[in-house]
N, C-alpha and C. Protein backbone atom coordinates (compact mmCIF):
# COMPACT_ATOMS: atom_id res chain seq x y z
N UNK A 1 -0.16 -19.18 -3.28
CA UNK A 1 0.18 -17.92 -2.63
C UNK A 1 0.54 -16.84 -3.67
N UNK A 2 1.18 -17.57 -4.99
CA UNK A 2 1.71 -16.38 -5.76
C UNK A 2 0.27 -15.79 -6.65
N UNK A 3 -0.32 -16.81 -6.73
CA UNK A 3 -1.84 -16.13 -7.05
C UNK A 3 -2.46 -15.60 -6.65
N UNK A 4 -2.48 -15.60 -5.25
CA UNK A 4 -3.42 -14.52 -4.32
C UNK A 4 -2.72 -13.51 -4.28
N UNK A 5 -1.18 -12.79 -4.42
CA UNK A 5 -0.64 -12.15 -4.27
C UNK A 5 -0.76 -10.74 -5.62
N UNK A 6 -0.59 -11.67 -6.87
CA UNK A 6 -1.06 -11.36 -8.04
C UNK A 6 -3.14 -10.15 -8.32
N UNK A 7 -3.59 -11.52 -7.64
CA UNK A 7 -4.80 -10.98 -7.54
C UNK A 7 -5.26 -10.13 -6.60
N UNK A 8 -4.49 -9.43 -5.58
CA UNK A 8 -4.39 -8.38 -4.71
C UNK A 8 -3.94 -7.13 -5.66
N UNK A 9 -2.65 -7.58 -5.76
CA UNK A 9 -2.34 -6.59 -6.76
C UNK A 9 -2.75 -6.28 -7.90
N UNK A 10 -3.17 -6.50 -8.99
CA UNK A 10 -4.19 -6.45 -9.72
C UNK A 10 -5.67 -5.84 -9.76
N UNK A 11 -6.02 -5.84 -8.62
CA UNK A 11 -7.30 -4.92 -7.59
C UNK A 11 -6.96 -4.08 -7.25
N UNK A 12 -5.70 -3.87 -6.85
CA UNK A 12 -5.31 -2.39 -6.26
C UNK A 12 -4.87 -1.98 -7.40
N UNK A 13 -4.36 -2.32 -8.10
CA UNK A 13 -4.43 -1.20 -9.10
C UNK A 13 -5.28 -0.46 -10.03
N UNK A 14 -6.08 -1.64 -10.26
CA UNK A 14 -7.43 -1.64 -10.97
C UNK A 14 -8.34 -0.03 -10.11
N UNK A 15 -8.37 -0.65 -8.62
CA UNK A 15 -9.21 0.65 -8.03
C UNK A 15 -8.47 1.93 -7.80
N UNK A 16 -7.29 2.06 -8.21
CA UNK A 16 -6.75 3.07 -8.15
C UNK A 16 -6.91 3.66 -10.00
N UNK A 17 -6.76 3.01 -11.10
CA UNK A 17 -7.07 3.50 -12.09
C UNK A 17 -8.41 3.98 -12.31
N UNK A 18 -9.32 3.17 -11.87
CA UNK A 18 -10.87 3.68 -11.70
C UNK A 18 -10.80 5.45 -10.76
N UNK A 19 -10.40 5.28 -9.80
CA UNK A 19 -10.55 6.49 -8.71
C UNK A 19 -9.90 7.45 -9.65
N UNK A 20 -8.86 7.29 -10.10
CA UNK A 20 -8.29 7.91 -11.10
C UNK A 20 -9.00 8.59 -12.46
N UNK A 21 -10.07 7.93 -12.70
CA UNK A 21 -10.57 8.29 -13.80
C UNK A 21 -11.97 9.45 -13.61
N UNK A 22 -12.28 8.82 -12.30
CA UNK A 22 -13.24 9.67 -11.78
C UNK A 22 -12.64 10.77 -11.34
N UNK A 23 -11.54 11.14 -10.51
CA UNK A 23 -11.06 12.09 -9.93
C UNK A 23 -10.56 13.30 -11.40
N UNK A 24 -10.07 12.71 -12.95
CA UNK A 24 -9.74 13.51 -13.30
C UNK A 24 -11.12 13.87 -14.61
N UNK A 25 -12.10 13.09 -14.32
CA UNK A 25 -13.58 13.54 -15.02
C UNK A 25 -14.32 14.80 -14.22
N UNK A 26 -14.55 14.97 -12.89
CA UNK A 26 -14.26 15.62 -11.86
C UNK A 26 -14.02 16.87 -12.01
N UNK A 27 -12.17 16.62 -12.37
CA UNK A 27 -11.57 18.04 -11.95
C UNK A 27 -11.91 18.56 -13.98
N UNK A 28 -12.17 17.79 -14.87
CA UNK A 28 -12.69 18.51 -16.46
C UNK A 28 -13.85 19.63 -16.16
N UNK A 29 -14.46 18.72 -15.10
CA UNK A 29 -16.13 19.29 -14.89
C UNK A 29 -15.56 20.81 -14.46
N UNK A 30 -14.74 20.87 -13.25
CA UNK A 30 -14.98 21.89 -12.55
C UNK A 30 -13.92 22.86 -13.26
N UNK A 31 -13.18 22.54 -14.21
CA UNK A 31 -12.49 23.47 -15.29
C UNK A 31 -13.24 23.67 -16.24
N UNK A 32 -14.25 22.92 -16.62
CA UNK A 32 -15.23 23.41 -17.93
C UNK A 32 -16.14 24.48 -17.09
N UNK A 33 -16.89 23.92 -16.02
CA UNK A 33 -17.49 25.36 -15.24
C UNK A 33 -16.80 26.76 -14.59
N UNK A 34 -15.64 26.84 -14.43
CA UNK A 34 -15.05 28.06 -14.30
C UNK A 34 -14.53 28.60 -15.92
N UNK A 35 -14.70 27.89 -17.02
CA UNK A 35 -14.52 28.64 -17.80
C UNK A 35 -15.74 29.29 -18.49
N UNK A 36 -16.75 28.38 -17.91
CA UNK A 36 -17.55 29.09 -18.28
C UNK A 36 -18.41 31.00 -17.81
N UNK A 37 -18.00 30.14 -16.45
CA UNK A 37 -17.99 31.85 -15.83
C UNK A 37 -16.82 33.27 -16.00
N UNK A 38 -15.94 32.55 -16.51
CA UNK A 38 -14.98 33.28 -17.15
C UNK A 38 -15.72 34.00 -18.09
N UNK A 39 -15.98 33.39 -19.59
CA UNK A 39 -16.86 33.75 -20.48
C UNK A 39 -18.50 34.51 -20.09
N UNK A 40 -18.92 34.12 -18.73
CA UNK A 40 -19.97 34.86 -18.82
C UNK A 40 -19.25 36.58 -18.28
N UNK A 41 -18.92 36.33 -17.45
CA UNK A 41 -18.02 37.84 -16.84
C UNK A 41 -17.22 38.96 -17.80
N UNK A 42 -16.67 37.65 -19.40
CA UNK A 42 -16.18 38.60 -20.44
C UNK A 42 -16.81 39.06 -21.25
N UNK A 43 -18.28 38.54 -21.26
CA UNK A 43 -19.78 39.00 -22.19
C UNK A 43 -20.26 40.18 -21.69
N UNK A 44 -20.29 40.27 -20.03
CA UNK A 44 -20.61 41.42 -19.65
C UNK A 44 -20.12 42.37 -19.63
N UNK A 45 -18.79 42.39 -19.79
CA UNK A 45 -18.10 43.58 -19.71
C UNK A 45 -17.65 44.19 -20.85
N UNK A 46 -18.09 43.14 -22.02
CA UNK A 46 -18.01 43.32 -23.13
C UNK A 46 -16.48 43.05 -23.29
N UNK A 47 -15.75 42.28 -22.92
CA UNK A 47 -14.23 41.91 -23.60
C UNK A 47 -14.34 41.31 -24.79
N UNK A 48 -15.40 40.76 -25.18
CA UNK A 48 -15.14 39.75 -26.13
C UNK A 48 -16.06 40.44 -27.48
N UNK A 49 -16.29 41.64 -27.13
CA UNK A 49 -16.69 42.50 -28.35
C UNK A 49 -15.53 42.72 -29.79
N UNK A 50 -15.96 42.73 -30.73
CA UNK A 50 -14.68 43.91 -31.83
C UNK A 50 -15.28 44.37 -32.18
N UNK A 51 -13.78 45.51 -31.97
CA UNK A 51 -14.23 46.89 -32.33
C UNK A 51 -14.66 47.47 -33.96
């Protein structure tokens, strides 16, 4: 019993570190793509010119 108990737990955590890893690969993606539109919006307006 203390082994099956072990090996429950051990899975749940396991799929929670996985979900975890995906969820914060994910949220990189969708911070690398708003910065990128950041940067396109500061090209156009020329912010990122010197003077």
């Amino acid at each position: 019993m203390k082994r099956l108990v072990t090996l429950v737990l051990l899975a749940l955590f396991s799929m929670g570190t996985l979900s975890a890893c995906n969820t914060m690969k994910g949220a990189g993606k969708d911070v690398q793509k708003v910065g990128e539109k950041v940067e396109e919006a500061a090209d156009k307006t020329g912010g990122t010119s010197n003077p």
